[in-house]
N, C-alpha and C. Protein backbone atom coordinates (compact mmCIF):
# COMPACT_ATOMS: atom_id res chain seq x y z
N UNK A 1 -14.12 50.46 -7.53
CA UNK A 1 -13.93 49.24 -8.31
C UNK A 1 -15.21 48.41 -8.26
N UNK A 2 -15.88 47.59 -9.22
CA UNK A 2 -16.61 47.06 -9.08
C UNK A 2 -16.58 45.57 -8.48
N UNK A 3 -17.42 45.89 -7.37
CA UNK A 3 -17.22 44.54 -6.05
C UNK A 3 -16.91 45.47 -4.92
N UNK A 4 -16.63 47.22 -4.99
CA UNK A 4 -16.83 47.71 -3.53
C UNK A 4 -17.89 47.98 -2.87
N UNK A 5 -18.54 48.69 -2.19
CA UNK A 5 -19.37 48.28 -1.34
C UNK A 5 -19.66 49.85 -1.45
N UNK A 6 -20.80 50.27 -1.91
CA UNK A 6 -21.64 51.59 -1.83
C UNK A 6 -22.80 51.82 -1.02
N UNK A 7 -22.61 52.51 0.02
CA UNK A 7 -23.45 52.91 0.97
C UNK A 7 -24.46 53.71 0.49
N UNK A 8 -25.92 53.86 0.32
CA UNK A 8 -26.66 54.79 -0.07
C UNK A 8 -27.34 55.53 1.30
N UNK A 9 -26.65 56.78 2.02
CA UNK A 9 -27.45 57.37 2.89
C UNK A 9 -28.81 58.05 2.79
N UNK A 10 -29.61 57.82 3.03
CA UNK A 10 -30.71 59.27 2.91
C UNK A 10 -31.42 59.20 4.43
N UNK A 11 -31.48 60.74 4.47
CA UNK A 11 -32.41 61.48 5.64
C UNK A 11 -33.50 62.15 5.31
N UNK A 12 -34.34 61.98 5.72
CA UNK A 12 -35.68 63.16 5.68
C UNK A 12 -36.24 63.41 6.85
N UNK A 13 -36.58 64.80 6.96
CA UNK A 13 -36.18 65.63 8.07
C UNK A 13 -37.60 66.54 7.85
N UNK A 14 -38.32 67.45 8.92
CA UNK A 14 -38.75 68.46 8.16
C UNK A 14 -39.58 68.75 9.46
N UNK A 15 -40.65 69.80 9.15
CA UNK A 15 -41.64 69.65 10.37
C UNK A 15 -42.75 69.32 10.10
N UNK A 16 -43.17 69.10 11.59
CA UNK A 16 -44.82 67.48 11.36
C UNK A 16 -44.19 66.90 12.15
N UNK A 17 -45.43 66.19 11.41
CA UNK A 17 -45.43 64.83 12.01
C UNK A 17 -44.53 63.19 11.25
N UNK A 18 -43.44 62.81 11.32
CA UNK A 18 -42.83 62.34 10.05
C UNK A 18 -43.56 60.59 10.70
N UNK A 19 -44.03 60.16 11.85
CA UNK A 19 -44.43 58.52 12.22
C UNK A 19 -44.40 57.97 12.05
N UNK A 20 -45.00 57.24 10.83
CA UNK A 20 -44.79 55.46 9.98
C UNK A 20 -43.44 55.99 8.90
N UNK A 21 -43.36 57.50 8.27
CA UNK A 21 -43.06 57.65 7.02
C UNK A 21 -41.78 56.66 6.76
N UNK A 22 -41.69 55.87 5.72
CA UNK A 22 -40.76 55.00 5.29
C UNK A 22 -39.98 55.72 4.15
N UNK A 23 -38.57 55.37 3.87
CA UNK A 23 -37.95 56.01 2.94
C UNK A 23 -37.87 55.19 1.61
N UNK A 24 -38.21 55.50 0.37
CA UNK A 24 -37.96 54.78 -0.54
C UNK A 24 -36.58 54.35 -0.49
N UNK A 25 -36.31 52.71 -0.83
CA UNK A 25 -34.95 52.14 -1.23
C UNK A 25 -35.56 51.52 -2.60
N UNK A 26 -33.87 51.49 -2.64
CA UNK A 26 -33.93 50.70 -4.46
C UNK A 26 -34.61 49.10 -4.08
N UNK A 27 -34.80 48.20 -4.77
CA UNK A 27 -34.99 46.83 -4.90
C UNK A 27 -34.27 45.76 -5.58
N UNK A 28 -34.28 46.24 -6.95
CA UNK A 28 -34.09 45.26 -7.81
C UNK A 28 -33.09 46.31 -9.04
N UNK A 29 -32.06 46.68 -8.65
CA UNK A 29 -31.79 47.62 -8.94
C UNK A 29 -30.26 47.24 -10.13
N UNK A 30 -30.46 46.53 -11.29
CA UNK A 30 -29.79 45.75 -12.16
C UNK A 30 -28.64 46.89 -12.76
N UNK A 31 -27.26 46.74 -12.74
CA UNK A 31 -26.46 45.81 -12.52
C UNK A 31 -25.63 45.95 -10.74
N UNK A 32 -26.58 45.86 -9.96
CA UNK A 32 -26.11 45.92 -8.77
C UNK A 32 -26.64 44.72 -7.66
N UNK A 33 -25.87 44.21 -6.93
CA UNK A 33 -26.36 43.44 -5.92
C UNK A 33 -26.89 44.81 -4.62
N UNK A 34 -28.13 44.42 -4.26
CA UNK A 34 -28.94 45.61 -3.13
C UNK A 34 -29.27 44.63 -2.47
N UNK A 35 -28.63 45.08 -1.22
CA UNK A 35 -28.71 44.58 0.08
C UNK A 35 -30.21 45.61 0.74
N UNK A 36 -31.06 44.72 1.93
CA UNK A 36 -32.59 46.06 2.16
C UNK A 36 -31.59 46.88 3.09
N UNK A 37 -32.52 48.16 2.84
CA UNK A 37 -32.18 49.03 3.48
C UNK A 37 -32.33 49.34 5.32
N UNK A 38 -31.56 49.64 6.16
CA UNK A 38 -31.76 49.37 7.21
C UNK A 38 -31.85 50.84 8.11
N UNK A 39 -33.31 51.29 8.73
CA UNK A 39 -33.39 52.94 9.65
C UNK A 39 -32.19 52.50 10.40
N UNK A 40 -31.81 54.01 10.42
CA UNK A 40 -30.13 53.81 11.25
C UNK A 40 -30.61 55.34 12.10
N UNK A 41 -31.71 55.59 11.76
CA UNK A 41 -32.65 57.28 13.00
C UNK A 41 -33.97 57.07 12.68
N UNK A 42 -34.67 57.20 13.59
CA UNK A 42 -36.13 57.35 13.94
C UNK A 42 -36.37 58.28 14.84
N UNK A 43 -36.90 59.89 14.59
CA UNK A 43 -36.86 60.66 15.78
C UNK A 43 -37.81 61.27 14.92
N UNK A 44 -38.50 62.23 16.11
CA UNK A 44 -39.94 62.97 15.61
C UNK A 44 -39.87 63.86 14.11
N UNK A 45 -38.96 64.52 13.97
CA UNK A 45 -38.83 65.23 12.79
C UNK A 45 -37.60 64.75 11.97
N UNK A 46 -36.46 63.19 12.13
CA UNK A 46 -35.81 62.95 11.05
C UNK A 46 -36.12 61.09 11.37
N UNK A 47 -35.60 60.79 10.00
CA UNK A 47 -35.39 59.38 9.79
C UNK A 47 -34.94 59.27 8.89
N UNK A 48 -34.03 58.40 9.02
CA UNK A 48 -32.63 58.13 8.46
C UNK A 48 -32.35 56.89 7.73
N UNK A 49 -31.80 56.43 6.67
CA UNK A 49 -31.73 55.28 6.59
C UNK A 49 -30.16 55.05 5.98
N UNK A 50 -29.72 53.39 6.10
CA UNK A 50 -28.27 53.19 4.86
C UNK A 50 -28.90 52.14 4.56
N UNK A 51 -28.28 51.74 2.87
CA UNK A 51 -28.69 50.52 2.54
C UNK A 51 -27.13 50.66 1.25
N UNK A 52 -27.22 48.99 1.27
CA UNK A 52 -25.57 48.61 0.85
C UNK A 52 -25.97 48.84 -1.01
N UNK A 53 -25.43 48.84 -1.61
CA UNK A 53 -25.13 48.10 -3.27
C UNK A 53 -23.80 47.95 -3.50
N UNK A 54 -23.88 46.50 -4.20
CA UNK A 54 -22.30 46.63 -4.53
C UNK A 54 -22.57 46.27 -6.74
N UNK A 55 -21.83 47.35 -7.16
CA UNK A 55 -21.84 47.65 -8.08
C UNK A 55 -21.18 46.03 -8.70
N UNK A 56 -21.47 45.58 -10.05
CA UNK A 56 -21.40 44.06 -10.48
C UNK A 56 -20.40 44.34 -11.50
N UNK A 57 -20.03 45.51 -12.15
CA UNK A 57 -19.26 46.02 -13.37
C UNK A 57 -19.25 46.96 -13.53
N UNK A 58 -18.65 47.48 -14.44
CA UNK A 58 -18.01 48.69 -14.92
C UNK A 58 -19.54 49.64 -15.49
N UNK A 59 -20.50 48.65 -16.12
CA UNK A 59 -21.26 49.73 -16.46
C UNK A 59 -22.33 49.93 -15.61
N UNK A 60 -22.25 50.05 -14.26
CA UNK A 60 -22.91 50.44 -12.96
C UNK A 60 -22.52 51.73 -12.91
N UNK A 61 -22.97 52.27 -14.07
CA UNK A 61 -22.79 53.80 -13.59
C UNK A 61 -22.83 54.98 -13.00
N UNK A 62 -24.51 54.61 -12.43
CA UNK A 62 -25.58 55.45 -11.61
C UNK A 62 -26.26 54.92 -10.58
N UNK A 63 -26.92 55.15 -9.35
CA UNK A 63 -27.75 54.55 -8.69
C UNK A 63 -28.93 55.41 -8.42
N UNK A 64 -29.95 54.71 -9.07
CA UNK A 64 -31.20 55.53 -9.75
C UNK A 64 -31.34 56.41 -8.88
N UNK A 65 -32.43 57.80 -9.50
CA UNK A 65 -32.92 58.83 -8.04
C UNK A 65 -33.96 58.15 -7.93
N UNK A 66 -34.39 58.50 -6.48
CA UNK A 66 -34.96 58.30 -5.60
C UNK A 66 -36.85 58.67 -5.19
N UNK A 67 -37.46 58.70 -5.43
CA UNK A 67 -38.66 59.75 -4.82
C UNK A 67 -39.80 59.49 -3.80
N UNK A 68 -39.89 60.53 -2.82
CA UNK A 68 -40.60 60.33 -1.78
C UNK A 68 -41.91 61.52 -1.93
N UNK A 69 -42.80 60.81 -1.91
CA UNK A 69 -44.22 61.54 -1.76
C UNK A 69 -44.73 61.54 -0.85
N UNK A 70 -45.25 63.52 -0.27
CA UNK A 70 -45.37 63.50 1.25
C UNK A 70 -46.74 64.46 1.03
N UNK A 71 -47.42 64.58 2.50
CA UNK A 71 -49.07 65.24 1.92
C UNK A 71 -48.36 66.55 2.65
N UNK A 72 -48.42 67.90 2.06
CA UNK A 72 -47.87 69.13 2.41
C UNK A 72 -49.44 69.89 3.23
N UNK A 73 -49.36 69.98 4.26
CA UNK A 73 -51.30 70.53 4.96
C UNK A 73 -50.18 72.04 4.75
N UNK A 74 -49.27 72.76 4.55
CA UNK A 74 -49.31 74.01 4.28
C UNK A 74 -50.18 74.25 2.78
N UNK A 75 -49.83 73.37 1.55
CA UNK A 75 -50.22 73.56 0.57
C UNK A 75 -51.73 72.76 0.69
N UNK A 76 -52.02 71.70 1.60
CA UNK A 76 -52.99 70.95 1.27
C UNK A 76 -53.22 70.07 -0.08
N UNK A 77 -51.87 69.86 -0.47
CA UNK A 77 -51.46 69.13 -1.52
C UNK A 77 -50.39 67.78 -1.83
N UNK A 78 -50.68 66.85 -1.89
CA UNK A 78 -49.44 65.77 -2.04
C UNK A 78 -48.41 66.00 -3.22
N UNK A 79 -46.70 66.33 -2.32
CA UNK A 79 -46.22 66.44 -3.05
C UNK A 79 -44.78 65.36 -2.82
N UNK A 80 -43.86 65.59 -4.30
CA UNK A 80 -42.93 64.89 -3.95
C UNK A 80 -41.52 65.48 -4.24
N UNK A 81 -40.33 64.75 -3.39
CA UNK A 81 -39.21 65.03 -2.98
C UNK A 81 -38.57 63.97 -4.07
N UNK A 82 -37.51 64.35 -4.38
CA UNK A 82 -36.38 63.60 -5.11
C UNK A 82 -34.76 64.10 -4.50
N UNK A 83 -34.38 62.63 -4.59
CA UNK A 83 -33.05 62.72 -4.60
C UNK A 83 -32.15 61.76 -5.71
N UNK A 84 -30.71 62.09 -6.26
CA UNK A 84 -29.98 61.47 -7.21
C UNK A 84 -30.68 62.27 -8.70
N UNK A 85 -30.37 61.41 -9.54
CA UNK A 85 -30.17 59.74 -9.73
C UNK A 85 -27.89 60.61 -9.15
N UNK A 86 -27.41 58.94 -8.75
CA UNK A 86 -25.86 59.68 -8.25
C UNK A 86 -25.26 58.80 -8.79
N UNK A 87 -24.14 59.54 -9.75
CA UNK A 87 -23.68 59.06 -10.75
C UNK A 87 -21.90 58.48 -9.77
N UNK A 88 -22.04 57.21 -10.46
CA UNK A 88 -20.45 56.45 -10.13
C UNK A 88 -19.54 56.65 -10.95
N UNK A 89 -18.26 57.01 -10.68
CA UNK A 89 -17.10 56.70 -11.48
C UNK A 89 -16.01 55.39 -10.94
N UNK A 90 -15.72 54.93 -11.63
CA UNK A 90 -14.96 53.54 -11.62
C UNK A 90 -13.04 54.17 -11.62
N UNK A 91 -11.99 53.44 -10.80
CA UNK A 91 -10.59 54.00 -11.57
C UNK A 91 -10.12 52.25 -11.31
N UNK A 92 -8.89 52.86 -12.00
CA UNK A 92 -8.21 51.36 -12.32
C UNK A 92 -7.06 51.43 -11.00
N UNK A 93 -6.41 52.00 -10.44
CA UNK A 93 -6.09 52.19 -9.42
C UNK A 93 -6.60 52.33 -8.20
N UNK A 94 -5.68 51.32 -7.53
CA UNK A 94 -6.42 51.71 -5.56
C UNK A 94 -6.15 53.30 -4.83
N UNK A 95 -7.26 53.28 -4.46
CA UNK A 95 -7.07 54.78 -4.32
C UNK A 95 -6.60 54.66 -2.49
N UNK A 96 -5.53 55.94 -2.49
CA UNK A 96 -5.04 55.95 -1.23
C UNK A 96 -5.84 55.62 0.30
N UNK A 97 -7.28 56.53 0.11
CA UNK A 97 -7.81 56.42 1.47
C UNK A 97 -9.07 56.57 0.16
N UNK A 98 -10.68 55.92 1.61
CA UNK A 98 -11.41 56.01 1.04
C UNK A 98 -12.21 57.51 1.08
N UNK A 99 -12.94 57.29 -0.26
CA UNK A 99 -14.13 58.70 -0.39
C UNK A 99 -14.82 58.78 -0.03
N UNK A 100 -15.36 59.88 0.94
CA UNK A 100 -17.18 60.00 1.38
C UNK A 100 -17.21 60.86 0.54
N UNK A 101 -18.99 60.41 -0.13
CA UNK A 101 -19.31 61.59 -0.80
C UNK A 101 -20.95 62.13 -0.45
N UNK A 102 -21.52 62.70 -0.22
CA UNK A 102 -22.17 63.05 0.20
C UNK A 102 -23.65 64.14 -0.51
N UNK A 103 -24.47 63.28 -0.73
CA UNK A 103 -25.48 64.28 -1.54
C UNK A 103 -27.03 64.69 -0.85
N UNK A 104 -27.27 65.91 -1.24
CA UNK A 104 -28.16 66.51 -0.10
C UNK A 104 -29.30 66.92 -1.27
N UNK A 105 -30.61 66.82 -1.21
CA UNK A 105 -31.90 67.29 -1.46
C UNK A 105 -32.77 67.30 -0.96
N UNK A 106 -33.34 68.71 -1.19
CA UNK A 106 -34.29 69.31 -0.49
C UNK A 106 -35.89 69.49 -1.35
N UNK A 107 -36.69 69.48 -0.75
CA UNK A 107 -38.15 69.06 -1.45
C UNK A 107 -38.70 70.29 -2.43
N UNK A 108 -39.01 69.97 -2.93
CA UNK A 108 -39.14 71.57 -4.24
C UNK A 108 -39.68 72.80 -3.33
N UNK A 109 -40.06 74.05 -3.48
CA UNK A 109 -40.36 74.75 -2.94
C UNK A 109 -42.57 75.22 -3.42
């Protein structure tokens, strides 16, 4: 329903060195109120983050994808990772229990 409270998880994980790396969050991300995003893991090879949106209406359909640009020393090339864009559906009914939903991407090959 619009006015619930959407958690956006993302992890990035990998091997290296991952140190300062920060995860892209949304900002200004219209028709949604975005709360900043807060590391919820910091460990040598993952970091983790959640950050809130709460959808403002019905036509909050999507919450944009995502992209993280990382320097690959296998390729010796800067490349980048995407996740989303993750599409919302709205119902007119309270739904019994709530949904986790859960979306996973992995960096091109």
């Amino acid at each position: 329903h619009p006015g619930d409270i959407v958690t956006l998880h993302l992890e990035l994980t990998g091997q290296g060195w991952l140190g300062q790396a920060a995860l892209p969050c949304l900002s200004n991300a219209l028709p949604f109120k975005v709360y900043p995003a807060k590391e919820t893991v910091r460990e040598p090879l993952r970091v983790a983050t959640d950050q809130v949106l709460i959808p403002a209406g019905t036509n909050a359909t999507e919450i944009a994808a995502l992209r993280f640009v990382f320097f690959n020393p296998g390729t010796a090339r800067y490349e980048e990772a995407s996740a989303g864009p993750f599409p919302l559906a709205f119902t007119s009914e309270a739904s019994p229990k709530a949904a986790v939903r859960r979306a996973r991407s992995s960096p091109p090959d």
